[in-house]
Protein backbone atom coordinates (compact mmCIF):
# COMPACT_ATOMS: atom_id res chain seq x y z
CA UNK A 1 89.66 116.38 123.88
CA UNK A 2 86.99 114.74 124.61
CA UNK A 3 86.48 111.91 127.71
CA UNK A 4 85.12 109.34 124.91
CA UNK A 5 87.90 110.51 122.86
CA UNK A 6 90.23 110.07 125.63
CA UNK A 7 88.96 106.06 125.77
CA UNK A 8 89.03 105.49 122.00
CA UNK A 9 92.93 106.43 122.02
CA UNK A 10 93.62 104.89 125.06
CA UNK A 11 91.69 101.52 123.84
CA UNK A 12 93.91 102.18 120.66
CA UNK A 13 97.20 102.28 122.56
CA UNK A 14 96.21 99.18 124.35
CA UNK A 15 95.99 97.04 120.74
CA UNK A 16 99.05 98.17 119.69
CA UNK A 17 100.45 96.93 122.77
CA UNK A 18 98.40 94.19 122.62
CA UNK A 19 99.84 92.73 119.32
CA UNK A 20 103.15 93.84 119.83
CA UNK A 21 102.98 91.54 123.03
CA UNK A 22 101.51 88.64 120.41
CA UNK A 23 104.08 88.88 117.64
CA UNK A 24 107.28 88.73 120.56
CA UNK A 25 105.50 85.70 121.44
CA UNK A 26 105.88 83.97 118.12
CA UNK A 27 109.59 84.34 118.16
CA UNK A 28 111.38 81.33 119.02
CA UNK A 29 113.40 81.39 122.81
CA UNK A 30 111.70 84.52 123.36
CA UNK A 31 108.57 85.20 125.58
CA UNK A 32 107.41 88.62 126.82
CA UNK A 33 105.79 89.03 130.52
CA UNK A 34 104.19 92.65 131.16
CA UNK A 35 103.83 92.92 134.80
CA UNK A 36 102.26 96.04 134.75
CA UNK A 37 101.20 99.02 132.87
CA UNK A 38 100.88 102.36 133.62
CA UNK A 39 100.63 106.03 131.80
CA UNK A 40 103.76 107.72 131.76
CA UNK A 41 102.42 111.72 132.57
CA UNK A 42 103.01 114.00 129.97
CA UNK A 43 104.88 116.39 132.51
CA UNK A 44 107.85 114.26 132.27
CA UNK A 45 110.83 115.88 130.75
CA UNK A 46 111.23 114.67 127.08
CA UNK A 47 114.92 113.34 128.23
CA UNK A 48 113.39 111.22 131.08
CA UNK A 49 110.85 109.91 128.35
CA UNK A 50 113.67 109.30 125.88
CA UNK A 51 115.40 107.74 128.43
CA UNK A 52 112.35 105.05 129.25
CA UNK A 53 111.79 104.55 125.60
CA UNK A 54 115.32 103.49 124.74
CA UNK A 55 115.74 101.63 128.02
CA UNK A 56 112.56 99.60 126.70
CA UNK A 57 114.06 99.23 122.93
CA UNK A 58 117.03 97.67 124.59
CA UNK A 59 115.41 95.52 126.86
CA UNK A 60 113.28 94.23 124.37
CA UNK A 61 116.03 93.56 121.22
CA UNK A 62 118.41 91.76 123.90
């Protein structure tokens, strides 16, 4: 993979994020903050990256 093609998905991952961030904001009581974001590496263990996304599911539907 390319270094252009590296930006293009990365720039892609960042507007998905990007509107999830905007439609939590139009629900009522709730409001999102992102205090940071950072690539999880790919050399993680797909239990520790299972873990993180259902961690972040939860956090988000409570």
């Amino acid at each position: 993979m390319s270094s252009y093609e590296n930006v293009n998905n990365d720039n892609e991952i960042l507007a998905v994020i990007a509107a999830a961030i905007a439609a939590m904001e139009t629900r009522p009581g709730h409001r999102l903050v992102v205090r940071s974001m950072r690539q999880i590496p790919q050399t993680s263990p797909v239990w520790n990256t299972a873990g993180r996304l259902e961690r972040l599911s939860r956090d988000l539907n409570s």
